[in-house]
Structure formats: C-alpha cells, structure tokens
N, C-alpha and C. Protein backbone atom coordinates (compact mmCIF):
# COMPACT_ATOMS: atom_id res chain seq x y z
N UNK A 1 -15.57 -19.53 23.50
CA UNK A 1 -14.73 -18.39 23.86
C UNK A 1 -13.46 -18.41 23.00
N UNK A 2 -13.14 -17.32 22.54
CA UNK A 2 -11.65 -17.10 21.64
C UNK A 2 -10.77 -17.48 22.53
N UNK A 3 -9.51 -18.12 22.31
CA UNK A 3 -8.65 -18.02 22.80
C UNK A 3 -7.79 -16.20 22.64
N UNK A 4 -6.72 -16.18 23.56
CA UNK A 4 -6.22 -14.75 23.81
C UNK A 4 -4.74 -15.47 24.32
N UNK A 5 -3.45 -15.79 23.14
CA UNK A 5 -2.66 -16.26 23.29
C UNK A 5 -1.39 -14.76 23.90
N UNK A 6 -0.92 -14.75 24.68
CA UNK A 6 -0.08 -14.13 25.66
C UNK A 6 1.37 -15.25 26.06
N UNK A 7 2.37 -14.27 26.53
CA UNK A 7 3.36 -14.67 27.37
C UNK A 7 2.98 -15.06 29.10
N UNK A 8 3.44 -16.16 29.48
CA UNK A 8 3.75 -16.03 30.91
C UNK A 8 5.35 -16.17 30.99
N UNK A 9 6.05 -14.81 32.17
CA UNK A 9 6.89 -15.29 32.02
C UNK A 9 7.69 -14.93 33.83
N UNK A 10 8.25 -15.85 34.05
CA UNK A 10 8.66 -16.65 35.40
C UNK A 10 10.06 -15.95 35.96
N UNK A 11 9.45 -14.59 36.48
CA UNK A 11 10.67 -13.73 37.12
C UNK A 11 11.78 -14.36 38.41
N UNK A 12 11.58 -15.80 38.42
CA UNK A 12 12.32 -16.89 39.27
C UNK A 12 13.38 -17.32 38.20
N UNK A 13 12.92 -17.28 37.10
CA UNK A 13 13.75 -18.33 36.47
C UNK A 13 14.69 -17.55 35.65
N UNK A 14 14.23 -16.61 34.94
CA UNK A 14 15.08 -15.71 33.89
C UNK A 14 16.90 -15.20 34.20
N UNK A 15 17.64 -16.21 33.67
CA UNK A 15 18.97 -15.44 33.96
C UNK A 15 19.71 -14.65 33.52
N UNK A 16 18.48 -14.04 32.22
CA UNK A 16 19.62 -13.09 31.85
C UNK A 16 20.39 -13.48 30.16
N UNK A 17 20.42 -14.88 29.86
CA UNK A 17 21.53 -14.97 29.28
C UNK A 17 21.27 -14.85 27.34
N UNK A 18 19.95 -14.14 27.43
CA UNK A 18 19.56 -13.07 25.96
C UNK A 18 19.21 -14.15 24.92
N UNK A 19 19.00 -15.88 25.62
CA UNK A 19 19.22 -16.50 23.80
C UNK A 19 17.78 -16.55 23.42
N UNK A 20 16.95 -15.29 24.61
CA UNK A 20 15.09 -15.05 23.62
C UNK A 20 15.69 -14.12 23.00
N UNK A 21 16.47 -13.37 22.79
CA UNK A 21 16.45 -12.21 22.13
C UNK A 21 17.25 -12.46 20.96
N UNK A 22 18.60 -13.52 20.98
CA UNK A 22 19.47 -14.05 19.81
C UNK A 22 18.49 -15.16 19.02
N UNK A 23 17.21 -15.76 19.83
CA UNK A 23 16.73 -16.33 18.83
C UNK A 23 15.35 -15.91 17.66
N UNK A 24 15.12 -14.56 18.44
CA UNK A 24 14.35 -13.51 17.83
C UNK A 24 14.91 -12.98 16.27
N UNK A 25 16.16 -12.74 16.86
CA UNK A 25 17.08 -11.91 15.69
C UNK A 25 17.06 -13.14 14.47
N UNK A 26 17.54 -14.32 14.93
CA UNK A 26 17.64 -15.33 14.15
C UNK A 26 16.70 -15.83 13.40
N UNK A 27 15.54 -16.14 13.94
CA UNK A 27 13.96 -16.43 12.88
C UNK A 27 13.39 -15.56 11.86
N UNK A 28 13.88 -14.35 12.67
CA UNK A 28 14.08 -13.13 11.67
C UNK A 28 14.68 -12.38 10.66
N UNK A 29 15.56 -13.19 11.05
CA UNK A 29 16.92 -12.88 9.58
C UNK A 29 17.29 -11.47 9.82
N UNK A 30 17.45 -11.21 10.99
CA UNK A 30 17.50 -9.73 11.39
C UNK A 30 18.97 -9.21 12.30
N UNK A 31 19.50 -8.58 11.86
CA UNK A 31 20.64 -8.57 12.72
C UNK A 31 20.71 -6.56 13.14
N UNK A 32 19.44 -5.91 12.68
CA UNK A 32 19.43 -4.73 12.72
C UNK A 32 17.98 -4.52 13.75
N UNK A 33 17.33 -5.61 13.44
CA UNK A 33 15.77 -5.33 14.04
C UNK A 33 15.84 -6.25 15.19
N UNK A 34 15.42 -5.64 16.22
CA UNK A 34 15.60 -6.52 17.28
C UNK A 34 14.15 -6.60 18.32
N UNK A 35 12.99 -7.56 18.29
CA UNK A 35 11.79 -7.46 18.74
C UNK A 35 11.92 -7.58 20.33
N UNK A 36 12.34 -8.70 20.68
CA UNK A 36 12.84 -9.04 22.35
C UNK A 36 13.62 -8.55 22.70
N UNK A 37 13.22 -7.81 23.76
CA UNK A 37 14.68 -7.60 24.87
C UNK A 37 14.68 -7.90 25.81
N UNK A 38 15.49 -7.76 26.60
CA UNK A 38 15.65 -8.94 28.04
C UNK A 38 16.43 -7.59 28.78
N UNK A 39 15.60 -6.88 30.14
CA UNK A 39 15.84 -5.96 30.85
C UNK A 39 16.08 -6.31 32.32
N UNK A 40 17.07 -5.31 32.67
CA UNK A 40 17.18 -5.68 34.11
C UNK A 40 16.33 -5.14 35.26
N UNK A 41 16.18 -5.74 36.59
CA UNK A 41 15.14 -5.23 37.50
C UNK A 41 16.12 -5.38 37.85
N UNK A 42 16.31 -3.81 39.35
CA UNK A 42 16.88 -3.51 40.19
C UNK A 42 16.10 -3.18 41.40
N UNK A 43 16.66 -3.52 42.72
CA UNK A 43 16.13 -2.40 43.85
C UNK A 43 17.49 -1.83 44.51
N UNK A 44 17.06 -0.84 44.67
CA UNK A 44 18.66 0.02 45.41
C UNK A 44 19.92 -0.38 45.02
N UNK A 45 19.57 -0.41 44.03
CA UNK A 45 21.17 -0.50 43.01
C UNK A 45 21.72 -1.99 43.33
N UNK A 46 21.23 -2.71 43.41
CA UNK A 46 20.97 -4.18 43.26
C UNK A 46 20.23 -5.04 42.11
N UNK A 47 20.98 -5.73 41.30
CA UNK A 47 20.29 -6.15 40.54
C UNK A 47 19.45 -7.50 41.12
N UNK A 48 18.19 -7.55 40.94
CA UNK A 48 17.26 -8.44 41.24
C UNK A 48 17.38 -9.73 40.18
N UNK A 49 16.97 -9.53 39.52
CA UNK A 49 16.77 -10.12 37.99
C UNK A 49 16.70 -9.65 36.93
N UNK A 50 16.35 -10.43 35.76
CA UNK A 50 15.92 -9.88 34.35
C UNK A 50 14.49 -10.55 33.88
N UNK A 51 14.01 -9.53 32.95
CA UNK A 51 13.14 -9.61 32.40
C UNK A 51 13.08 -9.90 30.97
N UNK A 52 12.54 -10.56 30.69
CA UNK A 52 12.30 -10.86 28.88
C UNK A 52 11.17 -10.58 28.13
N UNK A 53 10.36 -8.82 27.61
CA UNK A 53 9.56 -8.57 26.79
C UNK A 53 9.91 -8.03 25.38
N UNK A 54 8.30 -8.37 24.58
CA UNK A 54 8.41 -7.90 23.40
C UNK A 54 6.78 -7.67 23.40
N UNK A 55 6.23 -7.53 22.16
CA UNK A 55 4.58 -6.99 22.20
C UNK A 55 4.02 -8.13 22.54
N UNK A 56 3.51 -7.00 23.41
CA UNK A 56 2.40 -7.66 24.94
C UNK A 56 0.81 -8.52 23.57
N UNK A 57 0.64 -8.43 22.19
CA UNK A 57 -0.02 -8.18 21.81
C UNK A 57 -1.54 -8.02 22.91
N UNK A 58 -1.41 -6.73 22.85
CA UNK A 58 -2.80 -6.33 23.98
C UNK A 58 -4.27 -6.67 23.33
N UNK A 59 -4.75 -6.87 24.54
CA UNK A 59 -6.75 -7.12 23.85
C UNK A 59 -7.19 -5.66 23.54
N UNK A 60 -6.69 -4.66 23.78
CA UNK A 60 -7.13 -3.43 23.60
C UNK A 60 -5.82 -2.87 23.03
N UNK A 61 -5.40 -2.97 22.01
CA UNK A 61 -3.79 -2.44 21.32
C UNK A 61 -4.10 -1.29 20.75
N UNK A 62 -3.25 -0.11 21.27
CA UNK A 62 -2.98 1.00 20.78
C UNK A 62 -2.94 1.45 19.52
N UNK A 63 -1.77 0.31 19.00
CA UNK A 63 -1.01 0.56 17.69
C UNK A 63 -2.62 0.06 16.90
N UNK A 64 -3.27 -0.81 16.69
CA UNK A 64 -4.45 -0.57 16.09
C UNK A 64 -5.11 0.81 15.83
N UNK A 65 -5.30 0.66 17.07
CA UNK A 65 -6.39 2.46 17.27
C UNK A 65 -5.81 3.31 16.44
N UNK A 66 -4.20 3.77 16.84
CA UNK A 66 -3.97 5.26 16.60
C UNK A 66 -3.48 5.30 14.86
N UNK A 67 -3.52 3.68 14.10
CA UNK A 67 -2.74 4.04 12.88
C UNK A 67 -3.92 4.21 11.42
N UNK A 68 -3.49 5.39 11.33
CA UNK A 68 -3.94 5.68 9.88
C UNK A 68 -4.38 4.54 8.86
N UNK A 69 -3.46 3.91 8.56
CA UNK A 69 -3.57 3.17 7.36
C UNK A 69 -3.94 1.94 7.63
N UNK A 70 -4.49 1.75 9.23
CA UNK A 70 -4.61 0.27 9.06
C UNK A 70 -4.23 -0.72 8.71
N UNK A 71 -2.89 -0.63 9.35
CA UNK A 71 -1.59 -1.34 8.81
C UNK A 71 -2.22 -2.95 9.88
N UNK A 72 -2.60 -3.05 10.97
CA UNK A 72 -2.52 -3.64 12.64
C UNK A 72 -3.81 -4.17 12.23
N UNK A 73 -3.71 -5.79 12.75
CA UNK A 73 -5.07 -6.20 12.55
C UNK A 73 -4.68 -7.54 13.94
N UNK A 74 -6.05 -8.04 14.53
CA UNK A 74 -5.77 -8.43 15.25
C UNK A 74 -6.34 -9.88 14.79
N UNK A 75 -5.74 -10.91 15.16
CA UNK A 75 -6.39 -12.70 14.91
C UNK A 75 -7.09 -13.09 15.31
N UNK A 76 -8.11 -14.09 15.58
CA UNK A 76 -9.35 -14.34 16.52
C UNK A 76 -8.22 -15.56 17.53
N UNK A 77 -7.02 -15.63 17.37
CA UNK A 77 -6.03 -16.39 18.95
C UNK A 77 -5.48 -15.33 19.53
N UNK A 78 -5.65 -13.93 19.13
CA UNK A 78 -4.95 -12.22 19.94
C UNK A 78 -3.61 -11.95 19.87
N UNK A 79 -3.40 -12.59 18.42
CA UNK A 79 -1.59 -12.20 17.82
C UNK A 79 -2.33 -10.93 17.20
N UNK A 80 -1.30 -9.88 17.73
CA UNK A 80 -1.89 -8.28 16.68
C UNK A 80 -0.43 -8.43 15.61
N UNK A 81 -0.82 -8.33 14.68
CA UNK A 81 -0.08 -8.31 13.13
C UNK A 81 0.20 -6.85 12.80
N UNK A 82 1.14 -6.73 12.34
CA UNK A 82 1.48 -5.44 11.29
C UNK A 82 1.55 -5.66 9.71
N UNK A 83 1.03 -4.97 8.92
CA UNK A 83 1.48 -5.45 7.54
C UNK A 83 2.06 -3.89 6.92
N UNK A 84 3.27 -4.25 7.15
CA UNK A 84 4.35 -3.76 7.01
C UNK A 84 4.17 -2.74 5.20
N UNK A 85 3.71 -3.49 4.52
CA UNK A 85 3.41 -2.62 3.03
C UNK A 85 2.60 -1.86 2.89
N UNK A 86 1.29 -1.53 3.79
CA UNK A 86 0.62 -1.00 4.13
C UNK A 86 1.20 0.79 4.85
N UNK A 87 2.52 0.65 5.87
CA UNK A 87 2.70 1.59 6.78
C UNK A 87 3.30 2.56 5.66
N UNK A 88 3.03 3.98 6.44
CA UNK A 88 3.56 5.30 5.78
C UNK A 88 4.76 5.57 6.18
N UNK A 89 5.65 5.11 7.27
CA UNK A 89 6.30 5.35 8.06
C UNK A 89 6.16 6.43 8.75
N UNK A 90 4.76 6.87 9.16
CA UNK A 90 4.11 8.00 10.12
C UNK A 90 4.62 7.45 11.77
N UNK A 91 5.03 6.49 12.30
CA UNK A 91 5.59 6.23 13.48
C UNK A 91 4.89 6.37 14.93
N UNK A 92 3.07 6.57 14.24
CA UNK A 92 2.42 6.53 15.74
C UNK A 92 2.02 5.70 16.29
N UNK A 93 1.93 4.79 15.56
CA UNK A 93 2.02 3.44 16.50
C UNK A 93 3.07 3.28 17.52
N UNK A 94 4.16 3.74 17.13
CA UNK A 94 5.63 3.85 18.03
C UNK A 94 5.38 4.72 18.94
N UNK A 95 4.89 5.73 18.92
CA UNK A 95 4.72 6.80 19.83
C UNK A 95 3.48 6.63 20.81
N UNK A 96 2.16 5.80 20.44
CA UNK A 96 0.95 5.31 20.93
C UNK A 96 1.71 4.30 22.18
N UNK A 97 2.42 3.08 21.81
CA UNK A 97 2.41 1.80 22.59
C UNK A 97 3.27 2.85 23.72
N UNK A 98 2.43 1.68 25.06
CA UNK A 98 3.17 2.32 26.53
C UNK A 98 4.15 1.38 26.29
N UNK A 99 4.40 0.42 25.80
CA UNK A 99 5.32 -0.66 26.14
C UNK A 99 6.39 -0.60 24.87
N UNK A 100 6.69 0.42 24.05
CA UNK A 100 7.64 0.45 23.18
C UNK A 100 7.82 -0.50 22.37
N UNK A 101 6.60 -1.17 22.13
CA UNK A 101 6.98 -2.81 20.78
C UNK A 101 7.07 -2.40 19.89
N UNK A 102 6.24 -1.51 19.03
CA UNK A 102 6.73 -1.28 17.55
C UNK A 102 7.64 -0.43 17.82
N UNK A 103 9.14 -0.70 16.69
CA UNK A 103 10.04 0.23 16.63
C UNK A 103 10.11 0.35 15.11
N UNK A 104 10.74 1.24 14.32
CA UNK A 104 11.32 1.80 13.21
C UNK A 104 12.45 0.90 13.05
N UNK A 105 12.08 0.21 11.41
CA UNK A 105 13.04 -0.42 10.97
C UNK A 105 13.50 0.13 10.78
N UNK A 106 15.76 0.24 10.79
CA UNK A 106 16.54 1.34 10.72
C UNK A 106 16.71 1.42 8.47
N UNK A 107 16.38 0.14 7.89
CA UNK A 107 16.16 0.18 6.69
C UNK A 107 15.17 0.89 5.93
N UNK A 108 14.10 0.87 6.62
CA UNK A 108 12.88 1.20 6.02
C UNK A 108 12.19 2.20 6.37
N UNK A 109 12.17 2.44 7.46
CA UNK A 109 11.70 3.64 8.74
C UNK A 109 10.19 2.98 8.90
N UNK A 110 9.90 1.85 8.13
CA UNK A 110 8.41 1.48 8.70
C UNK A 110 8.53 0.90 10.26
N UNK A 111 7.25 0.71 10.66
CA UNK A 111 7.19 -0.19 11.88
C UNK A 111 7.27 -0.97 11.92
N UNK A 112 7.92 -2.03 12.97
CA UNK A 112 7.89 -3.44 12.63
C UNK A 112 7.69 -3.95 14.12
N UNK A 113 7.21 -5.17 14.45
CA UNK A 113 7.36 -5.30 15.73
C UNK A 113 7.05 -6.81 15.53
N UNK A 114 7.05 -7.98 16.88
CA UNK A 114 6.85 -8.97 17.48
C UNK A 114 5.98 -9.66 16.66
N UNK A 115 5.81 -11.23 16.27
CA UNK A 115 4.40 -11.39 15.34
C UNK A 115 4.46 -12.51 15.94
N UNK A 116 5.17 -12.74 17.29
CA UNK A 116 4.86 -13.82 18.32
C UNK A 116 4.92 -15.30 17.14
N UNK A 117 5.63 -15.06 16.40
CA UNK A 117 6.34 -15.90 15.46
C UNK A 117 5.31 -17.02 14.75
N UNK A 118 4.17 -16.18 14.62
CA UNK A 118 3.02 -17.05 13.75
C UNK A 118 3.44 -17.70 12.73
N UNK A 119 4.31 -17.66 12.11
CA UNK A 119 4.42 -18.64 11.18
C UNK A 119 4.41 -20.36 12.07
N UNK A 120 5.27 -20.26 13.06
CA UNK A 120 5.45 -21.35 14.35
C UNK A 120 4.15 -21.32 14.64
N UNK A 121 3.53 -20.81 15.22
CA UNK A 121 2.36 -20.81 15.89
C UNK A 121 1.33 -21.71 14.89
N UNK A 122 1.25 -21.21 13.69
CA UNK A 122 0.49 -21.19 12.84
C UNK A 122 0.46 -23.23 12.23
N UNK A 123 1.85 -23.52 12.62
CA UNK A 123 2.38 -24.88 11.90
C UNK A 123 2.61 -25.61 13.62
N UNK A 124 1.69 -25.25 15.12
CA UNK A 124 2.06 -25.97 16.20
C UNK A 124 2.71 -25.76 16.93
N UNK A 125 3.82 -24.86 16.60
CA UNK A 125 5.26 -24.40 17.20
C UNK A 125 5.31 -24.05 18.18
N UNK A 126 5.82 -23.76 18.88
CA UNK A 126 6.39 -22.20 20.01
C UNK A 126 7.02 -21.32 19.57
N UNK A 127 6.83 -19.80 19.56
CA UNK A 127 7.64 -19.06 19.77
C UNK A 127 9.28 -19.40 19.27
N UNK A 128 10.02 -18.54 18.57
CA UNK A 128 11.23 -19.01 18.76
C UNK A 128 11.63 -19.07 20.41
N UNK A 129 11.39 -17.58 21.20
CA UNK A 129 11.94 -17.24 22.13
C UNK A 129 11.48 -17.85 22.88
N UNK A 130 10.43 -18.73 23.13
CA UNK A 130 10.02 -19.96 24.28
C UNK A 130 10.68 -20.84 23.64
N UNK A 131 10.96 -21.44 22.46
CA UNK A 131 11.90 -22.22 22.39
C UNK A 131 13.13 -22.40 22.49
N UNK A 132 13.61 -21.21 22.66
CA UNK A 132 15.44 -20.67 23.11
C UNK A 132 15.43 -20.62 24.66
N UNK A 133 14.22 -20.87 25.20
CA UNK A 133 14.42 -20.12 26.52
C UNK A 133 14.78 -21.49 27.47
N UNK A 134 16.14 -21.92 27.99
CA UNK A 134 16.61 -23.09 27.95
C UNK A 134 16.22 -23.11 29.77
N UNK A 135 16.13 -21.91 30.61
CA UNK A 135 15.45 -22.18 31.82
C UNK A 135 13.86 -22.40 32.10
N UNK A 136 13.12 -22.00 31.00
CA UNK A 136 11.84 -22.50 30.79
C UNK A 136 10.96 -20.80 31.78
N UNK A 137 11.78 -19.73 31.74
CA UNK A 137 11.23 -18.40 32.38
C UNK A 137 10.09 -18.12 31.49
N UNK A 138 10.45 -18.31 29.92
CA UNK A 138 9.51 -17.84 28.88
C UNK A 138 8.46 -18.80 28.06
N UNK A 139 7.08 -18.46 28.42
CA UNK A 139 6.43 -19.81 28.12
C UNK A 139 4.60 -19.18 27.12
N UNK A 140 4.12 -19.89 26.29
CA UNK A 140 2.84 -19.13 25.78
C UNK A 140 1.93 -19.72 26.54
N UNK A 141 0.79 -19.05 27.21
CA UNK A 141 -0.40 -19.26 27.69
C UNK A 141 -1.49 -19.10 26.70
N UNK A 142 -2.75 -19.58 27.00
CA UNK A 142 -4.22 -18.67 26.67
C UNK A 142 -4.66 -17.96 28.04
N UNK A 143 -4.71 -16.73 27.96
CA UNK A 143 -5.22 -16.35 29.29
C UNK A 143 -6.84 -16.66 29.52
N UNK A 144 -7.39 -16.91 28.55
CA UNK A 144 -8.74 -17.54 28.84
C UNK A 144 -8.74 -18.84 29.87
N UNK A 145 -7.93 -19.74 29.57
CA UNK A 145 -7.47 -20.74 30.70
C UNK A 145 -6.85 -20.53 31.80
N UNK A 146 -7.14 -21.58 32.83
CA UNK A 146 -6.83 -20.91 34.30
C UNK A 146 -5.16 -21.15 34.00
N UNK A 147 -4.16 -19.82 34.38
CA UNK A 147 -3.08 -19.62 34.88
C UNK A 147 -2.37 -20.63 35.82
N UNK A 148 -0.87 -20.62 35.81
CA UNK A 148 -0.25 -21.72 37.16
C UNK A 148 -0.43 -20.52 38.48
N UNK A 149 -0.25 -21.47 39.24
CA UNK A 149 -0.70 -20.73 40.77
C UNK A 149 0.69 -19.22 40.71
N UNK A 150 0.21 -18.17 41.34
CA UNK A 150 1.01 -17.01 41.54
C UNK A 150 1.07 -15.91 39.86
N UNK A 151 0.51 -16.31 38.59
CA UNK A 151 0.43 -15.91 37.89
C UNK A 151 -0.31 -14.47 37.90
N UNK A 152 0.73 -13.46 37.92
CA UNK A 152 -0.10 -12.29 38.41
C UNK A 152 -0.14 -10.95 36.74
N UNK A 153 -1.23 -9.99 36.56
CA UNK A 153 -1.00 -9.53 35.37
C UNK A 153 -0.61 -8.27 35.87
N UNK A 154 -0.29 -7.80 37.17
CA UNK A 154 0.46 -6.61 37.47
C UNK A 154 2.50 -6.82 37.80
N UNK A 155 2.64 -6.19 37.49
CA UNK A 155 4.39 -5.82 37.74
C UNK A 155 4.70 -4.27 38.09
N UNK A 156 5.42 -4.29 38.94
CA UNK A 156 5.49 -2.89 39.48
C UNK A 156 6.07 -2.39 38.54
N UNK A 157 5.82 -0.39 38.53
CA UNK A 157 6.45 -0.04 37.46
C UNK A 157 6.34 -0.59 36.15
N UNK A 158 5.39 -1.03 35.88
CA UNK A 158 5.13 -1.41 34.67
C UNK A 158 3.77 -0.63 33.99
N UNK A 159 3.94 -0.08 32.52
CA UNK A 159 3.00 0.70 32.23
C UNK A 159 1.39 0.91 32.77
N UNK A 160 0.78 1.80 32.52
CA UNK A 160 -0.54 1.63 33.29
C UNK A 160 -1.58 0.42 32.03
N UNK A 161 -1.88 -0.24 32.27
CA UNK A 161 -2.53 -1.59 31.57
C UNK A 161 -3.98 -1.79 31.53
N UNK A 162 -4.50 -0.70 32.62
CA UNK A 162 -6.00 -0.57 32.19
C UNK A 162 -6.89 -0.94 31.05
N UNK A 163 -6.25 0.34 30.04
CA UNK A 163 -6.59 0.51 28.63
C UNK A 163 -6.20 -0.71 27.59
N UNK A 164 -5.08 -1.16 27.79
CA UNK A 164 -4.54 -1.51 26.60
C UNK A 164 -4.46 -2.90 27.24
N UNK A 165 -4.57 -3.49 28.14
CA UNK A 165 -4.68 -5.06 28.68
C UNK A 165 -3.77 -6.14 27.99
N UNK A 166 -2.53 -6.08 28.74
CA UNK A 166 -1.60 -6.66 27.55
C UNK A 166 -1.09 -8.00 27.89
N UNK A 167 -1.06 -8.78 26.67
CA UNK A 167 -1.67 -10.43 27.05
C UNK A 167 -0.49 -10.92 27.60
N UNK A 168 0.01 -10.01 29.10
CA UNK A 168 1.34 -10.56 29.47
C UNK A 168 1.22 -10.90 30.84
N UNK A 169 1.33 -12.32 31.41
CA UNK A 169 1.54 -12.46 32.66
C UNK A 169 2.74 -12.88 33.30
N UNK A 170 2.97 -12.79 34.75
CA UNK A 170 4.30 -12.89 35.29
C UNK A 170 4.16 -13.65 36.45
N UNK A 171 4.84 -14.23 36.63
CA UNK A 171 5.69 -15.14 38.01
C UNK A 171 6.53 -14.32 39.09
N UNK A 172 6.38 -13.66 40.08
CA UNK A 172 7.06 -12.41 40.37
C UNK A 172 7.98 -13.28 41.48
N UNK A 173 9.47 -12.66 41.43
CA UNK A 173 10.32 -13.10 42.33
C UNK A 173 9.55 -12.73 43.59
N UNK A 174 10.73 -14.09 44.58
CA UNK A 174 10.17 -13.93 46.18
C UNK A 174 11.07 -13.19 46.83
N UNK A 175 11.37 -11.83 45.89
CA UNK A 175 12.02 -11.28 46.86
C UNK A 175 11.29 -9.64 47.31
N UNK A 176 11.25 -8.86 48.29
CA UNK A 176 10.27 -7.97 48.23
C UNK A 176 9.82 -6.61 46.86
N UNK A 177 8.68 -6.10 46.57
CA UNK A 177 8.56 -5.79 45.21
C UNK A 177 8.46 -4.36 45.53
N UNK A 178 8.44 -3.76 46.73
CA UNK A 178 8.80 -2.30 46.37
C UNK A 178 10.19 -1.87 46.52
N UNK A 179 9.82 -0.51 45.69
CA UNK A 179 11.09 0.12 45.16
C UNK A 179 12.24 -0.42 43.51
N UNK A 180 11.27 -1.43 43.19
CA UNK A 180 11.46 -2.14 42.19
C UNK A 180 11.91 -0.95 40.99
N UNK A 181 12.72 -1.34 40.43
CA UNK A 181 13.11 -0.23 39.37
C UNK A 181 13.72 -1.43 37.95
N UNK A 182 12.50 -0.78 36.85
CA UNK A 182 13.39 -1.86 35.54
C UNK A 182 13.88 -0.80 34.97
N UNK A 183 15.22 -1.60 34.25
CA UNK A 183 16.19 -0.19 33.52
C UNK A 183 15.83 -0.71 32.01
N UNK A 184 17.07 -0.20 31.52
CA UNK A 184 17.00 -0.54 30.02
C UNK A 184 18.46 -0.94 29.55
C-alpha cells in the first residue's frame, strides 16, 4: 500500500503563536509568499483556539484536475507538487481549491503553494512547520496507518471533503463543537 503523507494537527495544543507560519516564510526565502496560516476558531464571539493549515495535499486534488498545463503532479507518498515554470498564470487552480492553498505569487502572478517541504521530507526531515511547532499541535502522519486515538478527518465548517479528501486530520478541542466559526 502507498503511503498518503498528511498533517495531524492537535486543536488542544495550538496556541496561536505563528512560528509554523514564520518558519514556512523562512525555508522559503519568502517574505511575500506565505503557505501556512494559523486561523482563529471562535464560538459566540469567543475565541476557542487556533488553527494551523496549508495544502491539505488531497488524494483527490482539484488543482490537478482543473489545470491546463499540467503544472500539479502528485508523488507515490501524496505530496501534490506544482512546477511553477510550467504555470500560465491562468489562476484556476486558485479558484478550483475549497481550501485556498494555491495562491498567486505577488512577483510572478504564478501559483505557488505548500510542497510540505520535500526537500526535508525527501533527506528524513519534518516539515519546517512540524519542526517550529514548539507545542507539538503540528505533526506528519501516513493516513494509511492507524491514527492516535480521537483523530477525526471532519472539522466543523470546514470545506465539503467528499471530493477532494484532504490528507488532513485533527485532534478536536474538548470544548463543545457547534456553532463553531473559523475566521481569517
């Protein structure tokens, strides 16, 4: 069986304090492109927690399907790639994903998104952003292997995932989950 490498990430633990997203920018040499973001969950105008995504790389990815040029190719471990020299800067991949991962480089207008930092991966590594993540909220799984106990692949308010099955699982706070609202 392939492995299908994904995020788990531990809505107990996440505080918020962005160094997946400063260490994103950083591996990246990027101070304009920003792959991770770290969002807040609210209920009734209460902040709950935060969240820390970037591309879900899905088993069924959009940005594959809908792009022309066949920029998006997927790995036999389920990192989906962009090759960036390839794109027209046609932007439907951006407009396809429910989950907003590819964005428009503000340099280039191509797409660029998450590459779950294969070069690391590729040489043993982690992730930068599991390696920045100093409460241990952000962590890589194979979802082919059994999950830690409570590992769930729904989140309220979170895109519909049917289609696009996105290699992201979560740890959901113990605090109650309706009325759940994530901002931006």
């Amino acid at each position: 069986m392939r492995k299908q490498l994904g995020f788990l990430i531990d809505l107990n633990k996440c505080v918020g304090c962005r160094g997946c997203e400063i260490a994103c920018i950083n591996e990246h040499q990027s101070d304009q492109l920003q792959h991770r973001r770290v969002i807040r969950i609210s209920k009734d105008n209460r902040g709950l927690g935060f969240l820390s995504l970037a591309c879900n790389h899905c088993i069924n990815p959009e940005c594959i399907r809908v792009c022309k040029r066949k920029c998006f190719h997927k790995r036999r471990d389920g990192i989906v790639l962009h090759q960036s020299q390839s794109c027209i800067s046609c932007q439907s991949c951006i407009g396809a994903c429910p989950f907003q991962a590819p964005k428009a480089n503000p340099r280039t207008q191509k797409a660029s998104k998450c590459n779950f930092c294969v070069e690391r991966i590729d040489k043993g590594l982690a992730p930068a952003c599991v390696d920045a993540c100093i409460v241990g909220a952000l962590q890589i799984v194979d979802l082919n292997e059994p999950l830690p106990l409570g590992a769930q692949e729904m989140l309220p308010y979170f895109p519909i995932i049917q289609f696009t099955r996105p290699s992201v699982r979560f740890i959901l706070p113990k605090t109650p989950q309706s009325f759940w609202r994530i901002g931006r």
